[in-house]
PDB file of N, CA and C in Angstrom:
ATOM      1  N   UNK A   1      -4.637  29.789  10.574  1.00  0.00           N
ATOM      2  CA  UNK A   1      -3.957  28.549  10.253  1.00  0.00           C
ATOM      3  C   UNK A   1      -4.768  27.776   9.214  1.00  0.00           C
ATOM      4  N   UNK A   2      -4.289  27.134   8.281  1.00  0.00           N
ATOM      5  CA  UNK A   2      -4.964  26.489   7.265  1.00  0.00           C
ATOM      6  C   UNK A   2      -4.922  24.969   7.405  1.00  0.00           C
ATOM      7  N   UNK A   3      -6.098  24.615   7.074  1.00  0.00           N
ATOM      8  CA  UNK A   3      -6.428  22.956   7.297  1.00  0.00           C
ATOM      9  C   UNK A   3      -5.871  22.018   6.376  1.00  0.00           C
ATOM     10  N   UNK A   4      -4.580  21.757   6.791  1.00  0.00           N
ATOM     11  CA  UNK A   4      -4.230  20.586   5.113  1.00  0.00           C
ATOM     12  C   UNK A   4      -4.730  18.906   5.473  1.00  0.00           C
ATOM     13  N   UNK A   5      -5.232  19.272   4.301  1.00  0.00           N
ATOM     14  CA  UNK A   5      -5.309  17.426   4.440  1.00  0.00           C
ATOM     15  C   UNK A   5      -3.695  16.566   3.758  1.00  0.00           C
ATOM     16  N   UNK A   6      -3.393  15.378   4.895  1.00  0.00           N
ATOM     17  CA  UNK A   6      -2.330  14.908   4.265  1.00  0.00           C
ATOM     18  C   UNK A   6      -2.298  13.455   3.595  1.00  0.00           C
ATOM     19  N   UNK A   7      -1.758  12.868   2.530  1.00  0.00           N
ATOM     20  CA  UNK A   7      -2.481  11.755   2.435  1.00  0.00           C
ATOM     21  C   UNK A   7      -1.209  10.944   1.999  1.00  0.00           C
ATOM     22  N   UNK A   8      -0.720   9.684   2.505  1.00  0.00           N
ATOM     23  CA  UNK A   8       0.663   9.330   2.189  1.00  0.00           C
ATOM     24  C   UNK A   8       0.328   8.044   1.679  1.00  0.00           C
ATOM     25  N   UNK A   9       1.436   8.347   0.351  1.00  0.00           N
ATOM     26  CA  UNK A   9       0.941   7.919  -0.966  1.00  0.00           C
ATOM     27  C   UNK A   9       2.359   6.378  -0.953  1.00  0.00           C
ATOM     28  N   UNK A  10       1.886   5.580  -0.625  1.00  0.00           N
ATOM     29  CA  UNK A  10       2.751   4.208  -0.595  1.00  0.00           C
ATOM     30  C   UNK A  10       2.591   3.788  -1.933  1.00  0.00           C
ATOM     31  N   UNK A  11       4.199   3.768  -2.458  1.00  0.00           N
ATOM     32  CA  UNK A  11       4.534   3.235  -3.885  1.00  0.00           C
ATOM     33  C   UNK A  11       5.038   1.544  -3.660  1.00  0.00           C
ATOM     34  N   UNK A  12       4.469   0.723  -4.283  1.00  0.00           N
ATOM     35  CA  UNK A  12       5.078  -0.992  -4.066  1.00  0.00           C
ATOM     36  C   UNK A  12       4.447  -1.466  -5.756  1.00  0.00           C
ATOM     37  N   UNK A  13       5.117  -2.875  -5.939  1.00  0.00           N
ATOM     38  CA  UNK A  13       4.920  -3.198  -7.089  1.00  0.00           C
ATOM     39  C   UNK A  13       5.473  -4.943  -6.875  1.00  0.00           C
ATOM     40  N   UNK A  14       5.052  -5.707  -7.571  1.00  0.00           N
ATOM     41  CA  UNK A  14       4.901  -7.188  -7.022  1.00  0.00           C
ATOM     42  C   UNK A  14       6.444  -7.854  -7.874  1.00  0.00           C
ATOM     43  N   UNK A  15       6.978  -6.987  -8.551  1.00  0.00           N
ATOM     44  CA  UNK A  15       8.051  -7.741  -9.719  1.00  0.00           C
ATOM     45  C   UNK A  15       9.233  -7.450  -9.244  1.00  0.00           C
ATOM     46  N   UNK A  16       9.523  -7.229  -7.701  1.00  0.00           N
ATOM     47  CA  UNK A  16      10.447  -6.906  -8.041  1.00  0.00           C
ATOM     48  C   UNK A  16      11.987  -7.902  -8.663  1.00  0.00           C
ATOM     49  N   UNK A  17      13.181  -7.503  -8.538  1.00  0.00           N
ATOM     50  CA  UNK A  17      14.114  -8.115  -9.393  1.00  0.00           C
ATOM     51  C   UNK A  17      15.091  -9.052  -8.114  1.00  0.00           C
ATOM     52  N   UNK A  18      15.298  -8.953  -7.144  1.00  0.00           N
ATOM     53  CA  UNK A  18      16.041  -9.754  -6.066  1.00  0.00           C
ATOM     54  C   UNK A  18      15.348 -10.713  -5.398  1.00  0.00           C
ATOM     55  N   UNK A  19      13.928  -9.720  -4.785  1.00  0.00           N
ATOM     56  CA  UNK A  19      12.904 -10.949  -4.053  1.00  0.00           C
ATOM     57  C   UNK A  19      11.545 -10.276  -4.730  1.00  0.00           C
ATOM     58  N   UNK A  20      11.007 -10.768  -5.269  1.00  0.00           N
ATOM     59  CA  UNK A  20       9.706 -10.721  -6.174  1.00  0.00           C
ATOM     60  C   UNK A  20       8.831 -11.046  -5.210  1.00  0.00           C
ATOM     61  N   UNK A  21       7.590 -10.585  -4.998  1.00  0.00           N
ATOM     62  CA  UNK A  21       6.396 -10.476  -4.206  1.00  0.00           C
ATOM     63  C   UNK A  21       6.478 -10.551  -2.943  1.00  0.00           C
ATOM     64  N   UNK A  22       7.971  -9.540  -2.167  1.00  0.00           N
ATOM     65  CA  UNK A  22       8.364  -9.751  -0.941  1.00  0.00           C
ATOM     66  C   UNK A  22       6.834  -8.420  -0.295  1.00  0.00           C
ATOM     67  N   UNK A  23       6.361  -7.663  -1.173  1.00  0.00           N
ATOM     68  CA  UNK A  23       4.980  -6.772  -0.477  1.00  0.00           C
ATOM     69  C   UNK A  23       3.986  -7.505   0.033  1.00  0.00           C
ATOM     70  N   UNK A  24       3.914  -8.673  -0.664  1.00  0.00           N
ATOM     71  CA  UNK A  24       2.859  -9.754   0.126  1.00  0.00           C
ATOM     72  C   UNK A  24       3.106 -10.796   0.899  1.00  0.00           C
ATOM     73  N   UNK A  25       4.679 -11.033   1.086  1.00  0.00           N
ATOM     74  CA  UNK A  25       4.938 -12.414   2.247  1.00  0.00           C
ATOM     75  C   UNK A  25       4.719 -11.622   3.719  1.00  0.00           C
ATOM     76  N   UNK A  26       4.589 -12.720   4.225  1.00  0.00           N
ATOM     77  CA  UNK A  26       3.740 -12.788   5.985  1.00  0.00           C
ATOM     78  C   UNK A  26       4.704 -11.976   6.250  1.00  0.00           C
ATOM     79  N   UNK A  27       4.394 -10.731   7.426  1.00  0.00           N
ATOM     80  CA  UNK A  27       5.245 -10.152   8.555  1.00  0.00           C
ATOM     81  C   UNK A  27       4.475 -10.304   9.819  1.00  0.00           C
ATOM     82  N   UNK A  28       4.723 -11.116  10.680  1.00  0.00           N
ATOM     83  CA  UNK A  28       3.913 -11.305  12.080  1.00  0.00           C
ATOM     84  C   UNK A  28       2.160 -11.446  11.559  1.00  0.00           C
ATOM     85  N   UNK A  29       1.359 -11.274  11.926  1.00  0.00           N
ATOM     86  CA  UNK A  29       0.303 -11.486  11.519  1.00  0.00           C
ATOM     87  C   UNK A  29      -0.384 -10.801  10.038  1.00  0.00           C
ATOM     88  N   UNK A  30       0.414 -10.314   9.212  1.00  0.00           N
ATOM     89  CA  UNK A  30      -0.406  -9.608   8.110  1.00  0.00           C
ATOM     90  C   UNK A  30       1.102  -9.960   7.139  1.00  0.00           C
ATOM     91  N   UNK A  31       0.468  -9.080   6.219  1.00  0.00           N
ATOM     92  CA  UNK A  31       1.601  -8.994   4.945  1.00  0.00           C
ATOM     93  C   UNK A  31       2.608  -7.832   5.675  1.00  0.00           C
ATOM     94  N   UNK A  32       3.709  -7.941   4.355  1.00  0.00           N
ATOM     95  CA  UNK A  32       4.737  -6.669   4.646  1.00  0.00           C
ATOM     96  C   UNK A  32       3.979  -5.276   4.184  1.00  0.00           C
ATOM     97  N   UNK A  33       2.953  -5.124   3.351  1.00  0.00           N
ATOM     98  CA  UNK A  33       2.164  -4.288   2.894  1.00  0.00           C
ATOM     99  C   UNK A  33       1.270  -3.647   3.751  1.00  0.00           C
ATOM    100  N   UNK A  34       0.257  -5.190   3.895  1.00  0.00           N
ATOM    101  CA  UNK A  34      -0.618  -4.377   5.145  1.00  0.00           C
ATOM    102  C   UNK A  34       0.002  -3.623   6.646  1.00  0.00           C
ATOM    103  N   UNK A  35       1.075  -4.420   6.872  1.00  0.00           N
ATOM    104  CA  UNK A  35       1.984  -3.702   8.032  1.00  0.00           C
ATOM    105  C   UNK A  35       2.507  -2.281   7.569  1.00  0.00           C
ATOM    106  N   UNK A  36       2.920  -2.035   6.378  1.00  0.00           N
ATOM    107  CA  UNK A  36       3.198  -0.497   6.459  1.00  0.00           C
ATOM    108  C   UNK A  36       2.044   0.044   6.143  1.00  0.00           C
ATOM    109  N   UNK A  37       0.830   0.168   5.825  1.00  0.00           N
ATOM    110  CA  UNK A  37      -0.245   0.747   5.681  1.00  0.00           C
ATOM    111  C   UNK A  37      -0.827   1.278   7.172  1.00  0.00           C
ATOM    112  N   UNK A  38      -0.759  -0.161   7.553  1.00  0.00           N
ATOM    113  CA  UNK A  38      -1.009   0.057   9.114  1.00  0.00           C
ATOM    114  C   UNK A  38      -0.735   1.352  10.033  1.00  0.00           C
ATOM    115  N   UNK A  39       0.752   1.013   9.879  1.00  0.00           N
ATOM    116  CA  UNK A  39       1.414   1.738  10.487  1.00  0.00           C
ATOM    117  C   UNK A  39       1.414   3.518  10.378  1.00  0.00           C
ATOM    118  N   UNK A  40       1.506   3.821   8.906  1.00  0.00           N
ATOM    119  CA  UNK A  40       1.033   5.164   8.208  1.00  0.00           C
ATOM    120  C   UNK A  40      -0.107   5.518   8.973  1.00  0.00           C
ATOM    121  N   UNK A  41      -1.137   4.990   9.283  1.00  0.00           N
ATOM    122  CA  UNK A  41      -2.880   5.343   9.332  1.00  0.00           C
ATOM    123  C   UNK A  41      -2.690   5.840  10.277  1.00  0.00           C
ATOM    124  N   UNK A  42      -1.528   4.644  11.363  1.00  0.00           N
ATOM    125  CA  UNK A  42      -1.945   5.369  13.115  1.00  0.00           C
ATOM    126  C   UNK A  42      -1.426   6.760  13.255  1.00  0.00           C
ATOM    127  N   UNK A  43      -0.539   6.917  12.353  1.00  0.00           N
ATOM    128  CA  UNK A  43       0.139   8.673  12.123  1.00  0.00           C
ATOM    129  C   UNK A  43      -0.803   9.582  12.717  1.00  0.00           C
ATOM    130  N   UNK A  44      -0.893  10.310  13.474  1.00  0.00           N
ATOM    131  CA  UNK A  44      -1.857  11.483  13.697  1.00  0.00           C
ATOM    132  C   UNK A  44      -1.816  12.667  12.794  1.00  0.00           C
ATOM    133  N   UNK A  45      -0.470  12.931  11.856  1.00  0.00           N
ATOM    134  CA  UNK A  45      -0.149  13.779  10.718  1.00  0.00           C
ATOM    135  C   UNK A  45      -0.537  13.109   9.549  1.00  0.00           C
ATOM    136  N   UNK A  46      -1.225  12.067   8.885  1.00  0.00           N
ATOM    137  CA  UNK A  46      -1.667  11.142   8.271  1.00  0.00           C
ATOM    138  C   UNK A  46      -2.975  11.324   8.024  1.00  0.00           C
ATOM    139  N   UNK A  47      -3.867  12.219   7.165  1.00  0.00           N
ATOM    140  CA  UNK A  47      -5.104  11.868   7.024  1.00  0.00           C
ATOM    141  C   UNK A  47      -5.939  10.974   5.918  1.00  0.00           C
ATOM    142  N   UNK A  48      -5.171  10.067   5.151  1.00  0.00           N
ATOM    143  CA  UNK A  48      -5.454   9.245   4.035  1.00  0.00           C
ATOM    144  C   UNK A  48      -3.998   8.562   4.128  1.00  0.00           C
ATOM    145  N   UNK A  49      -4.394   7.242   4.049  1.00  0.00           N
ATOM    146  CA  UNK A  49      -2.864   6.040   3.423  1.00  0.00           C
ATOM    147  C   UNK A  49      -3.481   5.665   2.009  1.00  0.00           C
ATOM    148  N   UNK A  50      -2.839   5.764   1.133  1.00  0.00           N
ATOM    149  CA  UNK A  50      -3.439   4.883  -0.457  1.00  0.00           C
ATOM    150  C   UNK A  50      -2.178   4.279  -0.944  1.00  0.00           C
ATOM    151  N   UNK A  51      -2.125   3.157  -1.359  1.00  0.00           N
ATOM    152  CA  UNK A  51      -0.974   2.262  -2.563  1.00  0.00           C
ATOM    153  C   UNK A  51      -1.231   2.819  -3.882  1.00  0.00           C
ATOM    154  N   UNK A  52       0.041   2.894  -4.548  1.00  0.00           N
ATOM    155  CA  UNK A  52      -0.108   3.508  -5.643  1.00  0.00           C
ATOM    156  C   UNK A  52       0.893   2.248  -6.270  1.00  0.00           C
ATOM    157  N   UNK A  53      -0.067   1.588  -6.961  1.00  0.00           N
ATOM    158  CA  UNK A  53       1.047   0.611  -7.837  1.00  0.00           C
ATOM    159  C   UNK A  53       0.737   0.805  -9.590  1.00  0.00           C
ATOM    160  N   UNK A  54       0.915  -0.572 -10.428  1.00  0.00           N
ATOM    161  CA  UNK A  54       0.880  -0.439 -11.447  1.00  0.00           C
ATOM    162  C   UNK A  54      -0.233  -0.999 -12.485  1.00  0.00           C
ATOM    163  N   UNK A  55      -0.345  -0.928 -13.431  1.00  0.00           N
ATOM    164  CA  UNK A  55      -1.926  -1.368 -13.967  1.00  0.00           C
ATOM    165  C   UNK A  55      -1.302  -3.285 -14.688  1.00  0.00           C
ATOM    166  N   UNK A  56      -0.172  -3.509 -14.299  1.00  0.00           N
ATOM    167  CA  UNK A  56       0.593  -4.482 -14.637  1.00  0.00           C
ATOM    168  C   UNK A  56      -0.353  -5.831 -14.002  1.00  0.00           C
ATOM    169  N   UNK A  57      -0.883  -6.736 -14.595  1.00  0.00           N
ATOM    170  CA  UNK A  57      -1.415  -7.723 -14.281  1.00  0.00           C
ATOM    171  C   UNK A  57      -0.266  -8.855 -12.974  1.00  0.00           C
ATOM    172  N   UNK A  58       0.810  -8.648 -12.722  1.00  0.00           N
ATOM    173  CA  UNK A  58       1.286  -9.051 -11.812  1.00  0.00           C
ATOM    174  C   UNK A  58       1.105  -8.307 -10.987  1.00  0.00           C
ATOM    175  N   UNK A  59       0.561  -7.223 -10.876  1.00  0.00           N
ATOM    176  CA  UNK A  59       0.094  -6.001  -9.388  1.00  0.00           C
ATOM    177  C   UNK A  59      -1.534  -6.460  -8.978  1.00  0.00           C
ATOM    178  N   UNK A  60      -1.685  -7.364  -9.801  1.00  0.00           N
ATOM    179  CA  UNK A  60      -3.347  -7.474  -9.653  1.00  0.00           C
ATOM    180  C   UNK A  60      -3.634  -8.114  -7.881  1.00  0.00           C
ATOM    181  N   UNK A  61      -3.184  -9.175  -7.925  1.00  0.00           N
ATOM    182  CA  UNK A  61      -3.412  -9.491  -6.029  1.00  0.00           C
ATOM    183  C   UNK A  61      -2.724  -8.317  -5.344  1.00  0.00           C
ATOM    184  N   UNK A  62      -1.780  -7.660  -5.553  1.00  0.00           N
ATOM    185  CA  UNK A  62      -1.399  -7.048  -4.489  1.00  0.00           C
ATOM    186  C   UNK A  62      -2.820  -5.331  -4.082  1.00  0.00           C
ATOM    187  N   UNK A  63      -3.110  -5.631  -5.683  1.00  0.00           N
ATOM    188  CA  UNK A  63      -4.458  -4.463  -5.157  1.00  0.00           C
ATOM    189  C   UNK A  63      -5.749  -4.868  -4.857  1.00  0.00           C
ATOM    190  N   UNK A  64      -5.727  -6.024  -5.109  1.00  0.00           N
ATOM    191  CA  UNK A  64      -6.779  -6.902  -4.410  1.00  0.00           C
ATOM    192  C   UNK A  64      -6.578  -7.063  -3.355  1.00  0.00           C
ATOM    193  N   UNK A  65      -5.531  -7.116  -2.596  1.00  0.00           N
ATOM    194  CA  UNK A  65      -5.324  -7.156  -1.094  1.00  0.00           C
ATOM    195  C   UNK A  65      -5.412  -5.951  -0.193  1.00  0.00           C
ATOM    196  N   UNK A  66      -4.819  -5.403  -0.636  1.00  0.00           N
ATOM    197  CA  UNK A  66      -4.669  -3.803  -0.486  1.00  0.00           C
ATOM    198  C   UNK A  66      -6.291  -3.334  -0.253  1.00  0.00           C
ATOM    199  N   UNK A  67      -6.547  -3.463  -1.219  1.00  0.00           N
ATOM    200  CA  UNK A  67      -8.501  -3.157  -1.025  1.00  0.00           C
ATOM    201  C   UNK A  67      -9.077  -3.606  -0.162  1.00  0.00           C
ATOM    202  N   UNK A  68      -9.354  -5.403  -0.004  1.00  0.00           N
ATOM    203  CA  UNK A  68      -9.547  -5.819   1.098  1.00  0.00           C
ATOM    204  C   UNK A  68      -9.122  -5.611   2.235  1.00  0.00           C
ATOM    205  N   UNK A  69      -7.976  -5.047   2.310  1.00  0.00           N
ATOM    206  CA  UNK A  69      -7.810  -4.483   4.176  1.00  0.00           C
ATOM    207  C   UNK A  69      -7.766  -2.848   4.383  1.00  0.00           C
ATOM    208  N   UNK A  70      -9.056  -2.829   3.546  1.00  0.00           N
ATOM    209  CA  UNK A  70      -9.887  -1.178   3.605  1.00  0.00           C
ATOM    210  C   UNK A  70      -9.017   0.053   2.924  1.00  0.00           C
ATOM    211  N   UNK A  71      -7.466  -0.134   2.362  1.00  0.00           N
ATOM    212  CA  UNK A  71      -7.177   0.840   1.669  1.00  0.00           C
ATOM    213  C   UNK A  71      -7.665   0.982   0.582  1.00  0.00           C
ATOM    214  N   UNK A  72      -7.331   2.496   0.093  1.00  0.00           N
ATOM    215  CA  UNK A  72      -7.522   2.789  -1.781  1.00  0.00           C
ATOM    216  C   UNK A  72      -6.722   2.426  -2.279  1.00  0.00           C
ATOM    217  N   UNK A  73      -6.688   2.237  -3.628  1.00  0.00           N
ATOM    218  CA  UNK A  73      -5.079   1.729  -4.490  1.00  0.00           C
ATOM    219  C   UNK A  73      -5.831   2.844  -5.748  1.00  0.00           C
ATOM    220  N   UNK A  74      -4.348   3.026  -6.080  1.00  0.00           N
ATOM    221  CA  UNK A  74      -4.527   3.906  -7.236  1.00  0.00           C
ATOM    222  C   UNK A  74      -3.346   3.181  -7.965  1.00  0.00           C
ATOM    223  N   UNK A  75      -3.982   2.640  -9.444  1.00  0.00           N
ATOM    224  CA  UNK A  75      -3.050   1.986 -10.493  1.00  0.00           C
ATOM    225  C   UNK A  75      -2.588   3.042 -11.137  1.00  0.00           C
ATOM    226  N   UNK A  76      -1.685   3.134 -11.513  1.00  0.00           N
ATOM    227  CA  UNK A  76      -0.511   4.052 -12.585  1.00  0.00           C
ATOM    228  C   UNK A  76      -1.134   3.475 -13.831  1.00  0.00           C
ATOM    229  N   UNK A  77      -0.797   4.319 -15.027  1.00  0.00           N
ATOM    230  CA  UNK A  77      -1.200   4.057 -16.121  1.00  0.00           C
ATOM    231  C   UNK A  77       0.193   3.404 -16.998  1.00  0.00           C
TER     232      UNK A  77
END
């Protein structure tokens, strides 16, 4: 049997066009962000959670946040 590592790759972006920076308003005690990160990690099929957003200066807090509650972020070019 072969050992995969799995690593689930959360796409978000702060612009969006209906509700704009709905990845960072409050859900119960955290953001809507940090709550799905959360949630991914406890996965037992889950061996890495990372945000993958954009190098767009309106993505800048959301990977500043993202970082601070111990994920990786990987900016798109």
């Amino acid at each position: 049997m072969v050992d995969l590592n799995v690593i689930a790759l959360v796409q978000a972006r702060m612009s969006s066009s209906r509700l704009p920076g709905k990845v960072l308003m409050p859900l119960g005690e955290a953001t809507v962000i940090e709550g799905v990160l959360t949630r991914l990690q406890r996965s037992q099929n889950v061996d890495k959670v990372m945000l993958v957003t954009s190098h767009e200066q309106s993505d800048d807090l959301l990977a500043e946040t993202v970082r601070e509650a111990g994920f990786p972020v990987f900016r798109e070019v």
